[in-house]
C-alpha atoms as a PDB file:
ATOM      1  CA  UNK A   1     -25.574 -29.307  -8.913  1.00  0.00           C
ATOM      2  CA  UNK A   2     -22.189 -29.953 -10.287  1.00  0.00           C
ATOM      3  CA  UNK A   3     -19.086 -29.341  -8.214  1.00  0.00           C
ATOM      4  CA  UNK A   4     -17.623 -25.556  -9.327  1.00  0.00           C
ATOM      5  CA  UNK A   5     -14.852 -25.655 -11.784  1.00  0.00           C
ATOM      6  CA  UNK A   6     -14.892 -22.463 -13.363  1.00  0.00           C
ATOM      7  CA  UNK A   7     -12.577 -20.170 -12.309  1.00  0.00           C
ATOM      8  CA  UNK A   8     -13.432 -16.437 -12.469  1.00  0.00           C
ATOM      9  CA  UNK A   9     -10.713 -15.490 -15.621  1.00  0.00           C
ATOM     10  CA  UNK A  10     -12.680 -18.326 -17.230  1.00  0.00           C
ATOM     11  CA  UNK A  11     -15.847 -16.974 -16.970  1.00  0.00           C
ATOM     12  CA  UNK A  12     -14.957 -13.646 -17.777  1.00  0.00           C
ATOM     13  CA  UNK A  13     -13.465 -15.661 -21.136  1.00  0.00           C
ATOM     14  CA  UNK A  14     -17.105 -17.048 -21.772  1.00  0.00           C
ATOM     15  CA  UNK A  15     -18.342 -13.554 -21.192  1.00  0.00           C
ATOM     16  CA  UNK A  16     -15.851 -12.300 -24.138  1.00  0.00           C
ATOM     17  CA  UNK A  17     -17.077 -14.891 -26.405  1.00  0.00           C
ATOM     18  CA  UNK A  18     -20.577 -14.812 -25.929  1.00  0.00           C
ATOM     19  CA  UNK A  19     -20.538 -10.530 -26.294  1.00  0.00           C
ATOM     20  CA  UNK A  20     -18.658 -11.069 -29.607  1.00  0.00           C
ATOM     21  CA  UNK A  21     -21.688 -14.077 -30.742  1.00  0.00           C
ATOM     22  CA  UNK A  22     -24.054 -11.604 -29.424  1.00  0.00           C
ATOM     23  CA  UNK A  23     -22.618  -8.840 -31.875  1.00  0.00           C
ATOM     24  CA  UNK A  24     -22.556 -11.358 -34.828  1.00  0.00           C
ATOM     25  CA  UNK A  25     -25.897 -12.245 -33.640  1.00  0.00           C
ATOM     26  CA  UNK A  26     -27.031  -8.664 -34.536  1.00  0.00           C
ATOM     27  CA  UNK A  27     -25.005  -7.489 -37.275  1.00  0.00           C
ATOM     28  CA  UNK A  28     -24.704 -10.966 -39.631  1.00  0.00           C
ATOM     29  CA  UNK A  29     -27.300 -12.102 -41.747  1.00  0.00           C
ATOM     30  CA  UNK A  30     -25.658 -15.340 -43.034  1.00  0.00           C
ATOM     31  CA  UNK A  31     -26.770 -18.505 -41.263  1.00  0.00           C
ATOM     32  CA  UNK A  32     -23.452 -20.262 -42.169  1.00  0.00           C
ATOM     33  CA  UNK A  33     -21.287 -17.246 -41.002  1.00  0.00           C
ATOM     34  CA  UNK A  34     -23.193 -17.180 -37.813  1.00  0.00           C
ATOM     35  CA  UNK A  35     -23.053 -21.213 -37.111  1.00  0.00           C
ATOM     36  CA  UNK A  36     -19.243 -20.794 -38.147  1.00  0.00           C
ATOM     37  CA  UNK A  37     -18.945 -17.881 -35.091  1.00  0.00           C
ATOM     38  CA  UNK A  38     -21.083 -20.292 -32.600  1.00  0.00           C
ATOM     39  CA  UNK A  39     -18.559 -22.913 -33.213  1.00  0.00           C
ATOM     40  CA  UNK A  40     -15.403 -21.100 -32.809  1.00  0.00           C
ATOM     41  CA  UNK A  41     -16.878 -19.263 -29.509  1.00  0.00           C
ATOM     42  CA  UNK A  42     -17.477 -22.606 -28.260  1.00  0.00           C
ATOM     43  CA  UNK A  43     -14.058 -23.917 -29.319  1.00  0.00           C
ATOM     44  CA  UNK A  44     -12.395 -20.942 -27.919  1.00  0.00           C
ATOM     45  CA  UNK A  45     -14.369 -21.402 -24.429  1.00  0.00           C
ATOM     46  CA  UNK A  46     -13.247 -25.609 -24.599  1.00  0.00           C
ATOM     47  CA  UNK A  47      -9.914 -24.741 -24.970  1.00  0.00           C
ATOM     48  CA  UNK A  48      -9.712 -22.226 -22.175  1.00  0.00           C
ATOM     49  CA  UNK A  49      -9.863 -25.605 -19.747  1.00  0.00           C
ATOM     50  CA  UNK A  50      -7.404 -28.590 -19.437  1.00  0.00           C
ATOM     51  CA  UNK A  51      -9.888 -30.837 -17.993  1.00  0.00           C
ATOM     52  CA  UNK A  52     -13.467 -31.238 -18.419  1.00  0.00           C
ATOM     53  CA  UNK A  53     -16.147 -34.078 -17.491  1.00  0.00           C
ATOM     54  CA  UNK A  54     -18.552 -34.690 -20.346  1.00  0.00           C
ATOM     55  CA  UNK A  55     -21.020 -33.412 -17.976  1.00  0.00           C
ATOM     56  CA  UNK A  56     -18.987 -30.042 -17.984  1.00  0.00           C
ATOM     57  CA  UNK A  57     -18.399 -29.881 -21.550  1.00  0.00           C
ATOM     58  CA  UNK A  58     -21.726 -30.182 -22.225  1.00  0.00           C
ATOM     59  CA  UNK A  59     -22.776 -27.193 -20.185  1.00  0.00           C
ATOM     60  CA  UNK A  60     -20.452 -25.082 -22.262  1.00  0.00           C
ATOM     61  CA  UNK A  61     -21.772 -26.367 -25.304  1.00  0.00           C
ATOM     62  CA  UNK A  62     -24.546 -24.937 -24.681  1.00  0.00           C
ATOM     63  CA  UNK A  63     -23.242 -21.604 -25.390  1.00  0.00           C
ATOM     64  CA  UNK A  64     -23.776 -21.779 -29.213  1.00  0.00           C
ATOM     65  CA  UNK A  65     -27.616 -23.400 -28.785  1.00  0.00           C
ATOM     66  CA  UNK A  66     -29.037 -19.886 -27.914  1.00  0.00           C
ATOM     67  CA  UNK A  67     -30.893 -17.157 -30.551  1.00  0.00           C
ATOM     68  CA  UNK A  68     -32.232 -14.767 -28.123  1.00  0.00           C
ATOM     69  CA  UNK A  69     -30.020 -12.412 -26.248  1.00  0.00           C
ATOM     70  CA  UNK A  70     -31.835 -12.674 -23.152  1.00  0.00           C
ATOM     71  CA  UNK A  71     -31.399 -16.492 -23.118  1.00  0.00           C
ATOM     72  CA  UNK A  72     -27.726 -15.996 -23.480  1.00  0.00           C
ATOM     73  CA  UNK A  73     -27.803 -13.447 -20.907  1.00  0.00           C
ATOM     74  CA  UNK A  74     -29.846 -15.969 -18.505  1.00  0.00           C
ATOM     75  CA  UNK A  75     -26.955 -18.908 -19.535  1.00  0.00           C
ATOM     76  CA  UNK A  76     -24.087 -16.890 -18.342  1.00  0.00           C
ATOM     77  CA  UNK A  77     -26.060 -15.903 -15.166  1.00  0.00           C
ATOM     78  CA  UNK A  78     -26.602 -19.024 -14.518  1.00  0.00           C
ATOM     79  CA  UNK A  79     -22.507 -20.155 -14.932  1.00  0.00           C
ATOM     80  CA  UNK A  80     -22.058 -18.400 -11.463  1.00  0.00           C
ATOM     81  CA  UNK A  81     -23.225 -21.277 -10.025  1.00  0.00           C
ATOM     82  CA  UNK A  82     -20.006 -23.294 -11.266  1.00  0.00           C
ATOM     83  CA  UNK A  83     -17.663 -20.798 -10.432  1.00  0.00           C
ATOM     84  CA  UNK A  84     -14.807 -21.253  -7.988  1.00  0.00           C
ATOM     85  CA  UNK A  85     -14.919 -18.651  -5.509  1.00  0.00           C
ATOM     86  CA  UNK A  86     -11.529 -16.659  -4.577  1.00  0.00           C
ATOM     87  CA  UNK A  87     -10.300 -18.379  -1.294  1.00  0.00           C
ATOM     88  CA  UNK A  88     -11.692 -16.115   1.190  1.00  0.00           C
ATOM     89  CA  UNK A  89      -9.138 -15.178   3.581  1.00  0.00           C
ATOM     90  CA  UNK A  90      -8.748 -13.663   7.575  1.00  0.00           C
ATOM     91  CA  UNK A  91      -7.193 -10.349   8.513  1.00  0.00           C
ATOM     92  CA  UNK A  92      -4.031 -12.641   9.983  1.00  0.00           C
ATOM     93  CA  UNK A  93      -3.174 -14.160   6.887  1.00  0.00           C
ATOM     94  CA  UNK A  94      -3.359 -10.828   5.427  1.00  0.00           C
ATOM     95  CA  UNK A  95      -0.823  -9.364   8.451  1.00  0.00           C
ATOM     96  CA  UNK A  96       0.852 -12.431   7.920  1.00  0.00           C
ATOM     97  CA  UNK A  97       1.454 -11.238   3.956  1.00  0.00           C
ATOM     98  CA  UNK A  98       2.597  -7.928   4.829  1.00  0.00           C
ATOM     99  CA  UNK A  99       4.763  -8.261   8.084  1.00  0.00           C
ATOM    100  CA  UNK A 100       6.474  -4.934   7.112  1.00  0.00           C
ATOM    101  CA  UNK A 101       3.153  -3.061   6.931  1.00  0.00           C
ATOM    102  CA  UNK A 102       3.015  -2.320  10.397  1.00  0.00           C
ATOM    103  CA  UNK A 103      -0.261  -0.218  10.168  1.00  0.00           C
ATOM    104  CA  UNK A 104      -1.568  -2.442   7.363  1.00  0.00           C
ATOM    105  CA  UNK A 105      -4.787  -1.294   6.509  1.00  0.00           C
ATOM    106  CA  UNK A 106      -7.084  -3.846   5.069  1.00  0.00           C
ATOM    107  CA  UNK A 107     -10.123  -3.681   3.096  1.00  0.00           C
ATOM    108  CA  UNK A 108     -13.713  -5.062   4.357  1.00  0.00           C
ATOM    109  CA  UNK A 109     -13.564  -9.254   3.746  1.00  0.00           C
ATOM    110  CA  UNK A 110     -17.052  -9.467   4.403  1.00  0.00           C
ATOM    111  CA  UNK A 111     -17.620  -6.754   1.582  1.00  0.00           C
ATOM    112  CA  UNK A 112     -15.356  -8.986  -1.428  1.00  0.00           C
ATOM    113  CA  UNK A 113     -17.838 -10.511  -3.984  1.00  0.00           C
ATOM    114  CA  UNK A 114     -15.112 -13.800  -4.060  1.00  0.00           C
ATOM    115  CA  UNK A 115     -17.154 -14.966  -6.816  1.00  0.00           C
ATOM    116  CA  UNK A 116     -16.071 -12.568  -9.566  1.00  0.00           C
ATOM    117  CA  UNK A 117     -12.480 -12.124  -8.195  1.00  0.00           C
ATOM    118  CA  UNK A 118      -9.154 -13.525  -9.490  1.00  0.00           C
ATOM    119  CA  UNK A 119      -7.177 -11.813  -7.495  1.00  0.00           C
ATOM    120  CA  UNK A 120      -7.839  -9.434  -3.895  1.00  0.00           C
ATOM    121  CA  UNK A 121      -6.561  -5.927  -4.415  1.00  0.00           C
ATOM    122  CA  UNK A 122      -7.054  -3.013  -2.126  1.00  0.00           C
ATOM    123  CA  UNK A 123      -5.339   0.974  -1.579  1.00  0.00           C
ATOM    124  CA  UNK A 124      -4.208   2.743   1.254  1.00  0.00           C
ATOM    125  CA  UNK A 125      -5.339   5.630   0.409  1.00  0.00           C
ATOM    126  CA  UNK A 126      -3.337   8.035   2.854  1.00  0.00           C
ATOM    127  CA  UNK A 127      -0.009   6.065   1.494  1.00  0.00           C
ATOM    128  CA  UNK A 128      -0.912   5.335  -2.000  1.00  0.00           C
ATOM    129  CA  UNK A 129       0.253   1.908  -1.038  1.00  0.00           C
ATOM    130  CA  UNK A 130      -1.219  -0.852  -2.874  1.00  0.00           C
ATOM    131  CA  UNK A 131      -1.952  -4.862  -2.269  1.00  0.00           C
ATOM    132  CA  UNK A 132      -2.569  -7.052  -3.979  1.00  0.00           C
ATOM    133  CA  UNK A 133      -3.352 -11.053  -2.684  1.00  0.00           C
ATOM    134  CA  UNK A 134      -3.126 -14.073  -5.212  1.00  0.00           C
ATOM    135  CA  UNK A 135      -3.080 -17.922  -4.800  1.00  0.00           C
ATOM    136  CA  UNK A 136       0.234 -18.480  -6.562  1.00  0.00           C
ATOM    137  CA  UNK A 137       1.821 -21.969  -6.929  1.00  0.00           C
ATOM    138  CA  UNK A 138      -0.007 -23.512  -4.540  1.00  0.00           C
ATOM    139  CA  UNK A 139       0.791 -20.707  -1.903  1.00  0.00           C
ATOM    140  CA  UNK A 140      -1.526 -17.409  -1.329  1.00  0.00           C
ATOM    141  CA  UNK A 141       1.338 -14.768  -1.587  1.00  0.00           C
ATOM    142  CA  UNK A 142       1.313 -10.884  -1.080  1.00  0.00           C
ATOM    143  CA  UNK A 143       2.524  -8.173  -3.070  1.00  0.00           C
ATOM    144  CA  UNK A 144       2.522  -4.505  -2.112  1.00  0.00           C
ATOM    145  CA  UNK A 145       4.285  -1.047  -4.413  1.00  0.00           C
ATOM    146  CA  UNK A 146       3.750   2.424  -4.744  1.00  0.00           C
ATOM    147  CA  UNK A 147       0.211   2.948  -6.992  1.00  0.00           C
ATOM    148  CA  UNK A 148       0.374   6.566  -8.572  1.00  0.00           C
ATOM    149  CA  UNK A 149      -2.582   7.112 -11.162  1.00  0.00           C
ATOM    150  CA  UNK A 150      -1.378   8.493 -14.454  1.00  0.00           C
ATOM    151  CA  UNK A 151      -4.326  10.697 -15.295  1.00  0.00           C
ATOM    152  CA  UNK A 152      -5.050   8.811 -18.769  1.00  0.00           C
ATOM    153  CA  UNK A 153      -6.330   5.917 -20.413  1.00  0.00           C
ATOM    154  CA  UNK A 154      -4.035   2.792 -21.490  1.00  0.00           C
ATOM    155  CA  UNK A 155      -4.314  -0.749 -21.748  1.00  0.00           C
ATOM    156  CA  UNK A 156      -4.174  -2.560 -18.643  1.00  0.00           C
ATOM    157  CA  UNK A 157      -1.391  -5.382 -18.298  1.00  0.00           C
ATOM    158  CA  UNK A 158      -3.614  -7.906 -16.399  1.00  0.00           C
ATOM    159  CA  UNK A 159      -6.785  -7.934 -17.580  1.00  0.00           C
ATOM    160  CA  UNK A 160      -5.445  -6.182 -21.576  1.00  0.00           C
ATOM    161  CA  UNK A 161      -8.744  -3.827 -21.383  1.00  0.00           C
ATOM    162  CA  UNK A 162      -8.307  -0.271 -22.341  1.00  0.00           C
ATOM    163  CA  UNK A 163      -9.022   1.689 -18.992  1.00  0.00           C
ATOM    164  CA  UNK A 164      -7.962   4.394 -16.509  1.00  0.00           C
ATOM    165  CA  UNK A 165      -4.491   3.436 -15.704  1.00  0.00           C
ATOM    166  CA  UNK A 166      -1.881   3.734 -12.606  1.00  0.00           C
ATOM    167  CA  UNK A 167       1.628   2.995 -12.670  1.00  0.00           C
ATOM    168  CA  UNK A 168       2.137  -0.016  -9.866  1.00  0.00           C
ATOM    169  CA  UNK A 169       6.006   0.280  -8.624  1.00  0.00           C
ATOM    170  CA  UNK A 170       6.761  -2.663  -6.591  1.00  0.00           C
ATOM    171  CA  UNK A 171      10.683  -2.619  -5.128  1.00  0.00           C
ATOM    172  CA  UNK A 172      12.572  -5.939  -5.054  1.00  0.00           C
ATOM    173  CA  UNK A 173      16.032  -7.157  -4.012  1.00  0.00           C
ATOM    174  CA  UNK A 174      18.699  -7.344  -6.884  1.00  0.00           C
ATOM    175  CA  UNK A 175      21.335  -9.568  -7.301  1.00  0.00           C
ATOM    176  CA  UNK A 176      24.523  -9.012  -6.097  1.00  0.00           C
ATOM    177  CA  UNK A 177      24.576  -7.160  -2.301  1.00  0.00           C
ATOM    178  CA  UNK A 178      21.626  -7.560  -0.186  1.00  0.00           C
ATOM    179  CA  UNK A 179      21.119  -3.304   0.057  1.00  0.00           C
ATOM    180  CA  UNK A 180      20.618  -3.305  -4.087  1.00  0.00           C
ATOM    181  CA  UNK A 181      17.339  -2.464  -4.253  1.00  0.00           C
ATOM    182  CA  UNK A 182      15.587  -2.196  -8.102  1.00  0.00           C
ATOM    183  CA  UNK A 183      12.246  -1.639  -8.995  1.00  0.00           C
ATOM    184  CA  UNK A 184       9.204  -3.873 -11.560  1.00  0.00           C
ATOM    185  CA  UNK A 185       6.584  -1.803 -12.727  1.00  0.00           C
ATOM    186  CA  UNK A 186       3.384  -1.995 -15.000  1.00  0.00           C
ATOM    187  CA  UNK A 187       0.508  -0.211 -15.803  1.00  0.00           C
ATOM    188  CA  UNK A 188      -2.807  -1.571 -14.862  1.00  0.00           C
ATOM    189  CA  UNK A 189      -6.234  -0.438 -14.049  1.00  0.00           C
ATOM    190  CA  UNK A 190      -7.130   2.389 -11.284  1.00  0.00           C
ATOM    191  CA  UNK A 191     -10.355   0.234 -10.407  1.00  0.00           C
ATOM    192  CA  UNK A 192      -9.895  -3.342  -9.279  1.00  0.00           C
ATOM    193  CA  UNK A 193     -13.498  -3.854  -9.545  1.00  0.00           C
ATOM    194  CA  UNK A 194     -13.535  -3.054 -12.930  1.00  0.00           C
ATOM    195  CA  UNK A 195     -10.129  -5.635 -13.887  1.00  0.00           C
ATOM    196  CA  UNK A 196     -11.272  -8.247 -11.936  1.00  0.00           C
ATOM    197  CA  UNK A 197     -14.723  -8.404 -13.968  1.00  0.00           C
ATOM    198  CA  UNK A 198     -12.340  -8.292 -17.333  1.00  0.00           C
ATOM    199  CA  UNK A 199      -9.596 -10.752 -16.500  1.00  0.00           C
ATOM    200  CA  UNK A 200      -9.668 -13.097 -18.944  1.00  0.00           C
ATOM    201  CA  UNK A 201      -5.920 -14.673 -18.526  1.00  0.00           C
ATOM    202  CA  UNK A 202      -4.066 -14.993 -15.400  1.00  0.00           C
ATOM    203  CA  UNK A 203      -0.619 -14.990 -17.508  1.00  0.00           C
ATOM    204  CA  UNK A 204       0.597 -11.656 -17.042  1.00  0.00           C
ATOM    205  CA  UNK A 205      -0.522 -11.082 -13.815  1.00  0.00           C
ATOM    206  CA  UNK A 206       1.253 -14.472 -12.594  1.00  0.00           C
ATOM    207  CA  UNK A 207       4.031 -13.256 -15.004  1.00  0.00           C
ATOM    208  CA  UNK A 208       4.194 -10.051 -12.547  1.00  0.00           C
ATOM    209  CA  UNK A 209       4.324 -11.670  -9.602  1.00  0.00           C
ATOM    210  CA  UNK A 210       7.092 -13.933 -10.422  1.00  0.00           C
ATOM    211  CA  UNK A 211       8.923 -11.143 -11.673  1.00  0.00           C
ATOM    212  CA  UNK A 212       9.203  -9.554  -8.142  1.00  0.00           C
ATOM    213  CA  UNK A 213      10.474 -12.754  -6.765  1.00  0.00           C
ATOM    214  CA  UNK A 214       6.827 -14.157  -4.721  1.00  0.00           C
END
């Protein structure tokens, strides 16, 4: 088997591209409208990498060889073998993260499907506190705000899928004297479950967490 070099935003990508071939698929007639769809799904997904063996290339080719949905279905099962897994982490780096959160609560680790997850995300329920965890220039770094859910629908600003929002306040230093304290917010999804399997980009959600100074 080849090494893993899919990361989980990518795959969700593939997943994007091969729904919308599976529409045409369905709806579109026109063999040269349909071969023009296979090749710009497969373009899309090429370009979604900087580096790829021919091997690896290949195997994303395949994409556009497929006419039955259940092949294509069986193909992208089959990707999760290539995926790069989320770094699984202990409970001390986690404390380590958060030294502030002195009665940090942490989700299950043994529970986290690292396979479909681009970043780890979790709620203290009794605080409303969330977490998030990310690999982030080369560093895993932690983030942690106030999560209050808005009671309404909205597109999400990390994984851009319309879903049940919260508002995620996270407090940072300001410039100027140490005790100015200002606040970065955005909306993004109530269930991480849910974004994680959508994420199809990393940019905003790296765009976030440099904007609160990790």
């Amino acid at each position: 088997m080849q090494t893993p070099f899919i990361q989980n935003d990518q795959l969700n990508f593939i997943k994007k591209q091969a729904d919308f071939l599976l529409k045409t698929m369905r709806s579109v007639g026109d063999r040269k409208v349909l071969e023009t769809v296979r090749e710009t799904a497969v373009m899309n997904v090429i370009q979604a990498f900087e580096h790829l063996t021919p091997e690896q290339k290949s195997l994303l080719e395949q994409l556009s060889t497929y006419e039955a949905t259940h092949d294509l279905e069986n193909y992208l099962d089959e990707l999760d073998a290539y995926v790069i897994p989320f770094p699984e982490v202990s409970l001390k780096q986690i404390q380590k993260l958060f030294p502030k959160a002195k009665k940090l609560k942490t989700p299950n680790l043994e529970m986290i499907d690292y396979t479909h997850t681009t970043y780890l995300r979790w709620t203290d329920i009794a605080t409303n506190r969330l977490y998030i965890v990310y690999p982030y220039q080369d560093q895993m770094v932690g983030i942690e705000g106030q999560m209050t859910s808005m009671n309404k629908k909205g597109f999400c600003m990390f994984c851009n899928r319309h879903r049940e929002l919260g508002f995620f306040n996270v407090k940072i230093k300001a410039s100027g004297s140490p005790d100015n304290i200002a606040s970065v917010g955005q909306y993004i999804c109530i269930d991480h479950e849910e974004c994680n399997h959508n994420i199809a980009d990393t940019t905003a959600l790296e765009k976030f967490i440099a904007s609160v100074g990790k």
